[in-house]
Protein backbone atom coordinates (compact mmCIF):
# COMPACT_ATOMS: atom_id res chain seq x y z
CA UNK A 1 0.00 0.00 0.00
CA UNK A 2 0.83 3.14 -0.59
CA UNK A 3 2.14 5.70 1.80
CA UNK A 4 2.38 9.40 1.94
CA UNK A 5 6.20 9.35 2.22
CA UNK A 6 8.58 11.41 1.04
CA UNK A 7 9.39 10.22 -2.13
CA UNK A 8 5.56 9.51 -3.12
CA UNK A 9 4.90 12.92 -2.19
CA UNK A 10 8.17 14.39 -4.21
CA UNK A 11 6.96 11.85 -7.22
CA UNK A 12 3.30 12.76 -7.20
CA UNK A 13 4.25 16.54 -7.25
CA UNK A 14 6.24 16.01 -10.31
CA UNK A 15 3.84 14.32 -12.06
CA UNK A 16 1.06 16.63 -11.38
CA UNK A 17 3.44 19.48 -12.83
CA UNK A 18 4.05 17.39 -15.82
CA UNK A 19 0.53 17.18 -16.54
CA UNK A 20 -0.04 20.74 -16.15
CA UNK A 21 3.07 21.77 -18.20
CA UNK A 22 1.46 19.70 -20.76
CA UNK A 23 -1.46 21.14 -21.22
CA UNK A 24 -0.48 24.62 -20.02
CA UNK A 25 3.11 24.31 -23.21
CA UNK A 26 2.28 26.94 -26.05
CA UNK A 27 4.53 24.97 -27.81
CA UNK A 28 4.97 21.22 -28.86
CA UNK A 29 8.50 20.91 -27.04
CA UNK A 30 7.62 22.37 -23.73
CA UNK A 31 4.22 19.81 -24.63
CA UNK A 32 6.54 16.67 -25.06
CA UNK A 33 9.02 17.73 -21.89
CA UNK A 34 6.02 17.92 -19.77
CA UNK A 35 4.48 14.37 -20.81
CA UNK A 36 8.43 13.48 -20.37
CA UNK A 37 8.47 14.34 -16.49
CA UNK A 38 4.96 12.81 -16.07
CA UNK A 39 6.73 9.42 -17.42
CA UNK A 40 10.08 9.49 -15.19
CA UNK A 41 7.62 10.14 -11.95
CA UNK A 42 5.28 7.51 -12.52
CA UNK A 43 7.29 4.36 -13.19
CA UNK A 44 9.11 5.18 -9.48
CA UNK A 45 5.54 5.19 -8.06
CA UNK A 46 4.90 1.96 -10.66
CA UNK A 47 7.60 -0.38 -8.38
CA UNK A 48 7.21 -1.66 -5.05
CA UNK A 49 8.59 -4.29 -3.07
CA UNK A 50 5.56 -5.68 -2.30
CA UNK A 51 4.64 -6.41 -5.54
CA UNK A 52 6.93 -9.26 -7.97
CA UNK A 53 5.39 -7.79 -10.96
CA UNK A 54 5.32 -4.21 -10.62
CA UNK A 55 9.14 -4.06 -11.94
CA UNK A 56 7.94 -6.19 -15.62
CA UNK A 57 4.72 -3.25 -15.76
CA UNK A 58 7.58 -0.60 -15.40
CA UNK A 59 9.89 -1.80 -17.91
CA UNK A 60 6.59 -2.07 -20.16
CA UNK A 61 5.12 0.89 -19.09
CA UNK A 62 8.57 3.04 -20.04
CA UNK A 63 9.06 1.24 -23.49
CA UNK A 64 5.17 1.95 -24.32
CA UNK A 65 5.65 5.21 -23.39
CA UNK A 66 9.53 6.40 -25.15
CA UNK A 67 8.21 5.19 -28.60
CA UNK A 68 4.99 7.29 -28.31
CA UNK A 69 7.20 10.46 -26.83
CA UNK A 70 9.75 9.34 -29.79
CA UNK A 71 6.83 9.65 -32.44
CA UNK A 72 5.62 12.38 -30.67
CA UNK A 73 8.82 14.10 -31.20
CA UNK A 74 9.62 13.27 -34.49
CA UNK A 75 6.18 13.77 -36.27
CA UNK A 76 6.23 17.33 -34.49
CA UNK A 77 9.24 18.49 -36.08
CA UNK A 78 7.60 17.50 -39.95
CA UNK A 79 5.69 20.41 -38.86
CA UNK A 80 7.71 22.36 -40.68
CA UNK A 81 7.46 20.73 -43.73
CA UNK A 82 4.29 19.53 -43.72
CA UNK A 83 0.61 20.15 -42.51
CA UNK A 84 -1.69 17.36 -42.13
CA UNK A 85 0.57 14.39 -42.08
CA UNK A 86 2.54 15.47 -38.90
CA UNK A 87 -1.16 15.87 -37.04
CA UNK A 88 -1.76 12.38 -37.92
CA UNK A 89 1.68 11.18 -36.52
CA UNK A 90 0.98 13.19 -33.56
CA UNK A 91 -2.59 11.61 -33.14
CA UNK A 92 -1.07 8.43 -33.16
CA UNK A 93 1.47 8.52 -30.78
CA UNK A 94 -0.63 10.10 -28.19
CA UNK A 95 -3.26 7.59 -28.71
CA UNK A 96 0.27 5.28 -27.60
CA UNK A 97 -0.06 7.21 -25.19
CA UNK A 98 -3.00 7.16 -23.60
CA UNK A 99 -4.05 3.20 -24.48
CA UNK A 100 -6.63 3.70 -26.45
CA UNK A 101 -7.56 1.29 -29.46
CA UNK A 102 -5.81 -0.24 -31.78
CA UNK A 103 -3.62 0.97 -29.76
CA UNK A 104 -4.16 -0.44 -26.59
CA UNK A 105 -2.42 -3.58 -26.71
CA UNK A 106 -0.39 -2.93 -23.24
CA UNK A 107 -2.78 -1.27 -21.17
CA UNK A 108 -4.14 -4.38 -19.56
CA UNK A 109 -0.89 -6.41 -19.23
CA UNK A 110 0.87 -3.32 -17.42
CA UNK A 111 -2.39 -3.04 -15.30
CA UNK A 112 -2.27 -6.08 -14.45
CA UNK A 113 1.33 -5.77 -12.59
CA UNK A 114 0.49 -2.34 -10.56
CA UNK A 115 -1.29 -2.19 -7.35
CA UNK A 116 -5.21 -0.17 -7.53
CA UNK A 117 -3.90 2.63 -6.35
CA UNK A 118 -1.15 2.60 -9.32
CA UNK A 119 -4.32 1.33 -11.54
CA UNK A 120 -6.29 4.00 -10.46
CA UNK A 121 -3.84 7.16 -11.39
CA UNK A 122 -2.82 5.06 -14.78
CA UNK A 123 -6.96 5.52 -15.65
CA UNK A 124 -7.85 8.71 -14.73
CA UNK A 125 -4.41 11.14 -14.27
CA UNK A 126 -2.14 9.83 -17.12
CA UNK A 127 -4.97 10.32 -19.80
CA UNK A 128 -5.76 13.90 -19.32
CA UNK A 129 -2.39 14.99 -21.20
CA UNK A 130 -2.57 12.81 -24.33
CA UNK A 131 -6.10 14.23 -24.31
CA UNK A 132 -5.92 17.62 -24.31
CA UNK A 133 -3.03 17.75 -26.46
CA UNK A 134 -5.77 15.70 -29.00
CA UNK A 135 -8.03 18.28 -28.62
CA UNK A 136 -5.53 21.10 -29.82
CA UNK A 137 -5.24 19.40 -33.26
CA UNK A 138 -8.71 18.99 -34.18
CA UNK A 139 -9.43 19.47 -37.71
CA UNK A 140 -10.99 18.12 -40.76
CA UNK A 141 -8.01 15.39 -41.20
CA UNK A 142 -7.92 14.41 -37.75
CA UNK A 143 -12.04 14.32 -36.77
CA UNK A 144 -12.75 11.58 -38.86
CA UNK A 145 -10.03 9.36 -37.43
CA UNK A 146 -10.49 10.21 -34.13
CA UNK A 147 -14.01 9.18 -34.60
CA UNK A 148 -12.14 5.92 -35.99
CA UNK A 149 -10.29 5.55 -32.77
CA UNK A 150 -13.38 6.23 -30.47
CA UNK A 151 -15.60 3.42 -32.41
CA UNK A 152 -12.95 1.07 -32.03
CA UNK A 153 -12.10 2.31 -28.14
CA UNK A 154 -15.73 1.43 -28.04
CA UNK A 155 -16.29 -2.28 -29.67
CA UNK A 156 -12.79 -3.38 -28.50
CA UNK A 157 -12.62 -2.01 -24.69
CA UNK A 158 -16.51 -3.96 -24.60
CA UNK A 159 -15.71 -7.03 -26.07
CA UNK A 160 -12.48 -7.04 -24.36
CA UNK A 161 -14.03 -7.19 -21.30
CA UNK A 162 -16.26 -10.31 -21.83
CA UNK A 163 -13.50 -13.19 -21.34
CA UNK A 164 -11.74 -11.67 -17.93
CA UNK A 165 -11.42 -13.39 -14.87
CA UNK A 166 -9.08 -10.86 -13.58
CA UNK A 167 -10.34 -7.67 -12.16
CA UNK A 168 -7.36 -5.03 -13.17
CA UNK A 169 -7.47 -6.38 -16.75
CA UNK A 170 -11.20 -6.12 -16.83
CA UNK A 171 -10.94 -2.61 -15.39
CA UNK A 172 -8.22 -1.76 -18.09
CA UNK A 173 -10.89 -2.50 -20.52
CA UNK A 174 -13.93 -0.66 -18.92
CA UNK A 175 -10.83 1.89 -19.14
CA UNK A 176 -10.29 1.65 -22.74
CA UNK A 177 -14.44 1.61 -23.37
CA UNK A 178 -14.24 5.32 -21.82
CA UNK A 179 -11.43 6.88 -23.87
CA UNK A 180 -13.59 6.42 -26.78
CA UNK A 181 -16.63 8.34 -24.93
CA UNK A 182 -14.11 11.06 -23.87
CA UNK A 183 -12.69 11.38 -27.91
CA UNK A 184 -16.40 11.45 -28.45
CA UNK A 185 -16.93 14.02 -26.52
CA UNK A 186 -13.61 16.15 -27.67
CA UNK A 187 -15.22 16.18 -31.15
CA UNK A 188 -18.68 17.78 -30.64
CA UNK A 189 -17.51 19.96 -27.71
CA UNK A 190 -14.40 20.67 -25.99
CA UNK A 191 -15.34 21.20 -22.42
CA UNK A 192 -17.81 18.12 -22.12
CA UNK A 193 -14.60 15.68 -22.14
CA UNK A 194 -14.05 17.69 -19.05
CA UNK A 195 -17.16 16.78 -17.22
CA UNK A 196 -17.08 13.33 -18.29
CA UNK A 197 -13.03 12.26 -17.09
CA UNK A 198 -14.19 14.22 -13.41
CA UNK A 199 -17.26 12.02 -13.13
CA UNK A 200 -15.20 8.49 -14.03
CA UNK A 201 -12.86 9.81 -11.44
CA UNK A 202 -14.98 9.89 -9.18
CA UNK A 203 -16.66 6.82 -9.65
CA UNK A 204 -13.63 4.73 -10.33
CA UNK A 205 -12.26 6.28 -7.12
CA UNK A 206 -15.04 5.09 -5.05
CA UNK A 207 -14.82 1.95 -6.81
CA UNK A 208 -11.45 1.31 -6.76
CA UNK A 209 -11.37 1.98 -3.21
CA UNK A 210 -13.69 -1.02 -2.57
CA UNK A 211 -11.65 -3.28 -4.47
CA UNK A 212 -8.63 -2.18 -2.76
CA UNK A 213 -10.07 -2.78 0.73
CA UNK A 214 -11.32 -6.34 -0.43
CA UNK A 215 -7.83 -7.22 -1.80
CA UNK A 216 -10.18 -8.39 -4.96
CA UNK A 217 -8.28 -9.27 -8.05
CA UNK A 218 -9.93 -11.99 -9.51
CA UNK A 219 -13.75 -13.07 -10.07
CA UNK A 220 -13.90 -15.49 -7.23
CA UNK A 221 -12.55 -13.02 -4.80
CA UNK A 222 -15.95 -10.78 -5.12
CA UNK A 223 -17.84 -14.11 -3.83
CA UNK A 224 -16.81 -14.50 -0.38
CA UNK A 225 -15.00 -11.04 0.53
CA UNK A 226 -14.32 -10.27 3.76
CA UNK A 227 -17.24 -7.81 4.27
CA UNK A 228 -21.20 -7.80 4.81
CA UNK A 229 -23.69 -8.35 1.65
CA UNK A 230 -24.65 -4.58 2.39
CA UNK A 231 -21.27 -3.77 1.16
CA UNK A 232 -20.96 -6.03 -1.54
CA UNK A 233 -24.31 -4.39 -3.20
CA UNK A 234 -22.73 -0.64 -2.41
CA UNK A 235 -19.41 -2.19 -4.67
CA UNK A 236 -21.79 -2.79 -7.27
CA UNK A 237 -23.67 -0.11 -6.89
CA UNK A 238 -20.30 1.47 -7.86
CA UNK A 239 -20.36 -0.55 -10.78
CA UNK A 240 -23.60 -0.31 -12.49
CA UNK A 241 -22.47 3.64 -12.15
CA UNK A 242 -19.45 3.08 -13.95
CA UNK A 243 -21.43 1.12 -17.45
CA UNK A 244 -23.66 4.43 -17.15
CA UNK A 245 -27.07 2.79 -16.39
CA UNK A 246 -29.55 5.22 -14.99
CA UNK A 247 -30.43 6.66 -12.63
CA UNK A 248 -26.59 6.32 -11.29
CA UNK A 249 -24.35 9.75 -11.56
CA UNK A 250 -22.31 7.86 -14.59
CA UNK A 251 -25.46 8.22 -16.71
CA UNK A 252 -25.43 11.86 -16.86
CA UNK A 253 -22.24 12.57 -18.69
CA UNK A 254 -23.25 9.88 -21.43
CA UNK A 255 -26.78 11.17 -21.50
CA UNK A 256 -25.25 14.42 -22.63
CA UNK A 257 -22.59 12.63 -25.11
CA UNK A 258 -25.40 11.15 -26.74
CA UNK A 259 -27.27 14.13 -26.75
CA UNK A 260 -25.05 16.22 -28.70
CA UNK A 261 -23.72 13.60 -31.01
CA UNK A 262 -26.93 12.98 -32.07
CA UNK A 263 -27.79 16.92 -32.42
CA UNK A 264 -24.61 17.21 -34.65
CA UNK A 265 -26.14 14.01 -36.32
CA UNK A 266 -23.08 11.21 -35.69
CA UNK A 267 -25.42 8.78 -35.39
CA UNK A 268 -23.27 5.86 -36.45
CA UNK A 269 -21.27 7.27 -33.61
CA UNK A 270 -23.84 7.22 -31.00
CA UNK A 271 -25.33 3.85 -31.62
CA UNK A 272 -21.73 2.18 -31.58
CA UNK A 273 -20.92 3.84 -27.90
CA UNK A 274 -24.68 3.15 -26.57
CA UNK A 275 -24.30 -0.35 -27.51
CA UNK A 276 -20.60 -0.80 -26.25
CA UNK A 277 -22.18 0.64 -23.22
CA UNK A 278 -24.82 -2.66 -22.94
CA UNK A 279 -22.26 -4.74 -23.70
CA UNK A 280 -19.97 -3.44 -20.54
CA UNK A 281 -23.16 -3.50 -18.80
CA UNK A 282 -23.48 -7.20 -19.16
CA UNK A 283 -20.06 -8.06 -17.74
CA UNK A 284 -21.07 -6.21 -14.76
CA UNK A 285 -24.01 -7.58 -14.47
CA UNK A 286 -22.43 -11.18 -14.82
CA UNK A 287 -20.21 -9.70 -12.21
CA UNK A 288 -22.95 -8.36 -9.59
CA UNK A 289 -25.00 -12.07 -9.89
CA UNK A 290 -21.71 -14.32 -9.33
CA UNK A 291 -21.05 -12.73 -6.21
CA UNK A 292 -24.35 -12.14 -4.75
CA UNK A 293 -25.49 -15.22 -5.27
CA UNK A 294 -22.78 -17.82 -5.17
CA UNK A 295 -20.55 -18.58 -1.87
CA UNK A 296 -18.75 -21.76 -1.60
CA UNK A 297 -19.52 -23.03 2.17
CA UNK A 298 -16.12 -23.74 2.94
CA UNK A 299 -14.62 -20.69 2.12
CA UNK A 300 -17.10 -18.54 3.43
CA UNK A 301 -15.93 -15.85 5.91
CA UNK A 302 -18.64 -15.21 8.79
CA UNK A 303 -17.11 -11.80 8.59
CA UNK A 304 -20.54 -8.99 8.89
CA UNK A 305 -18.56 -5.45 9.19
CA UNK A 306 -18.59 -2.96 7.12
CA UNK A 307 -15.68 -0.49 6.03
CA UNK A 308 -17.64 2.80 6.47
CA UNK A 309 -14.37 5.14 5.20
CA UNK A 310 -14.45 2.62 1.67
CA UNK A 311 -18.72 2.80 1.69
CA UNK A 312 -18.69 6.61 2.06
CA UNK A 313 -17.24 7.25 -1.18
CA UNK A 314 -19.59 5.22 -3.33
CA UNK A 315 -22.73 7.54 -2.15
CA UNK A 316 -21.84 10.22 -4.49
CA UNK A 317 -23.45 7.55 -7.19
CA UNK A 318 -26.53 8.07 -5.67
CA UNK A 319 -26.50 11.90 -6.49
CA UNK A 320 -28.94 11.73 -8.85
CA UNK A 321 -31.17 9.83 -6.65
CA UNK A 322 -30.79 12.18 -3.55
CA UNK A 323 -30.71 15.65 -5.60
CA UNK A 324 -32.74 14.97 -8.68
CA UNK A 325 -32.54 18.46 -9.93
CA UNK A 326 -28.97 17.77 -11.01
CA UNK A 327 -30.32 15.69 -13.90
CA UNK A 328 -31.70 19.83 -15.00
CA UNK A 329 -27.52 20.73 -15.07
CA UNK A 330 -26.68 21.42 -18.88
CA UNK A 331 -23.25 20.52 -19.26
């Protein structure tokens, strides 16, 4: 587990900065130095003792990363000779960047050898960078394959999902399923990506946290966790907020995807992302029913406590149930 030591407190500094020089750089360089520092202080927070795989995700995570700040590099100084080429390049190595499809290959691999909390700050903090930088070459090339990229985020980070057993690769898929919601979102308007990556914080936060608490990391360890059923339907809860089903706070920011994709009339667009949605759904659902239902009798824990600092944090999916005028909010 993580601790607020010194060097996770120097390391987490710097990679906040790097994110903000990032998306603060008027220029591609200061751009690419800032993604730079946000890559040297995450792979020290990536290894741990504790952990016999966390070293392998680092090694991945830094190779993944060079060759999309490599292309990065590169395709931004063809700037100078040409104009819509380079902005392809550049799309495609921060799509490298950020995991999403076809470029997603390592996401759930390196996932898979970080703790939550690492999993957590590789799905929410490490993509707002690639995607802001995304959103500064928009334009008639680039629209029509990010829209490319999102419908493939979309089908791929769904049926992804529908084999795993384990629960980091399954959330590095729900992960991938997102990014195509947030390029979505970056194409009919700018500030709604906003709104959409600060709710799935949230939510994965509070779900995360669960997780963490339960030490759950495969399938069977949702069926007999060391807590009370009360907080095994609050996890879930969590859960059906994340695949956006009403009336859950994760259905507002893809109510209002939807909405103005199908105003600006993508509707190929919108029915690809509202079905990827159902088809998360379902694995969730499979999800919820295994471990509400089945408990093997010799491995049951007679456990009934709940942990009331990891339950707190899932009632803000319940907003919309407890304040329904925030459904009104126009974002």
């Amino acid at each position: 587990m993580l601790l607020l030591s010194t060097p996770f407190m120097l390391f987490s500094s710097t990679l906040l900065a790097g994110t903000l020089i990032s998306i603060s750089s008027s220029s591609w360089f200061m751009a690419w130095l800032g993604l730079e520092l946000n890559l040297l202080s995450f792979i020290p927070l990536i290894t741990s003792k504790e952990n016999t795989f966390s070293s392998e995700a680092a090694l991945k995570y830094f190779l993944i990363q060079a060759l999309g700040s490599a292309t990065l590099l590169a395709s931004v100084t063809m700037l100078f000779l040409f104009k819509a080429s380079p902005n392809i390049l550049i799309l495609c190595s921060l799509t490298l960047k950020m995991g999403a499809a076809p470029l997603h290959f390592w996401l759930p691999t390196i996932m898979q050898g970080m703790s939550w909390q690492n999993c957590i700050i590789l799905m929410t903090a490490q993509k707002v960078a690639p995607i802001v930088l995304i959103s500064y070459i928009l334009s008639p090339q680039t629209s029509l394959l990010i829209m490319l990229i999102s419908m493939l985020s979309a089908l791929l980070g769904g049926l992804g999902g529908l084999n795993q057993t384990l629960l980091r690769k399954l959330m590095a898929y729900s992960s991938i399923n997102h990014m195509a919601w947030m390029l979505a979102a970056i194409l009919v308007k700018t500030n709604l990506w906003v709104h959409y990556i600060f709710t799935y914080t949230v939510i994965s936060i509070s779900l995360v946290n669960l997780l963490n608490f339960n030490q759950a990391f495969h399938i069977k360890h949702l069926t007999n966790p060391p807590c009370s059923q009360l907080n095994k339907v609050i996890m879930f809860l969590s859960l059906f907020s994340l695949g956006g089903l009403p009336p859950f706070l994760g259905f507002l920011p893809k109510m209002s995807v939807i909405k103005d994709l199908i105003n600006q009339e993508l509707l190929l667009l919108a029915f690809v992302l509202a079905m990827s949605a159902l088809i998360t759904l379902f694995y969730y659902v499979r999800l919820s029913i295994m471990a509400l239902t089945l408990a093997a009798p010799k491995t049951s824990q007679n456990i009934n406590y709940i942990n009331h600092s990891a339950s707190t944090t899932t009632l803000v999916n319940l907003l919309p149930l407890l304040f329904p005028m925030i459904m009104m909010i126009p974002l």
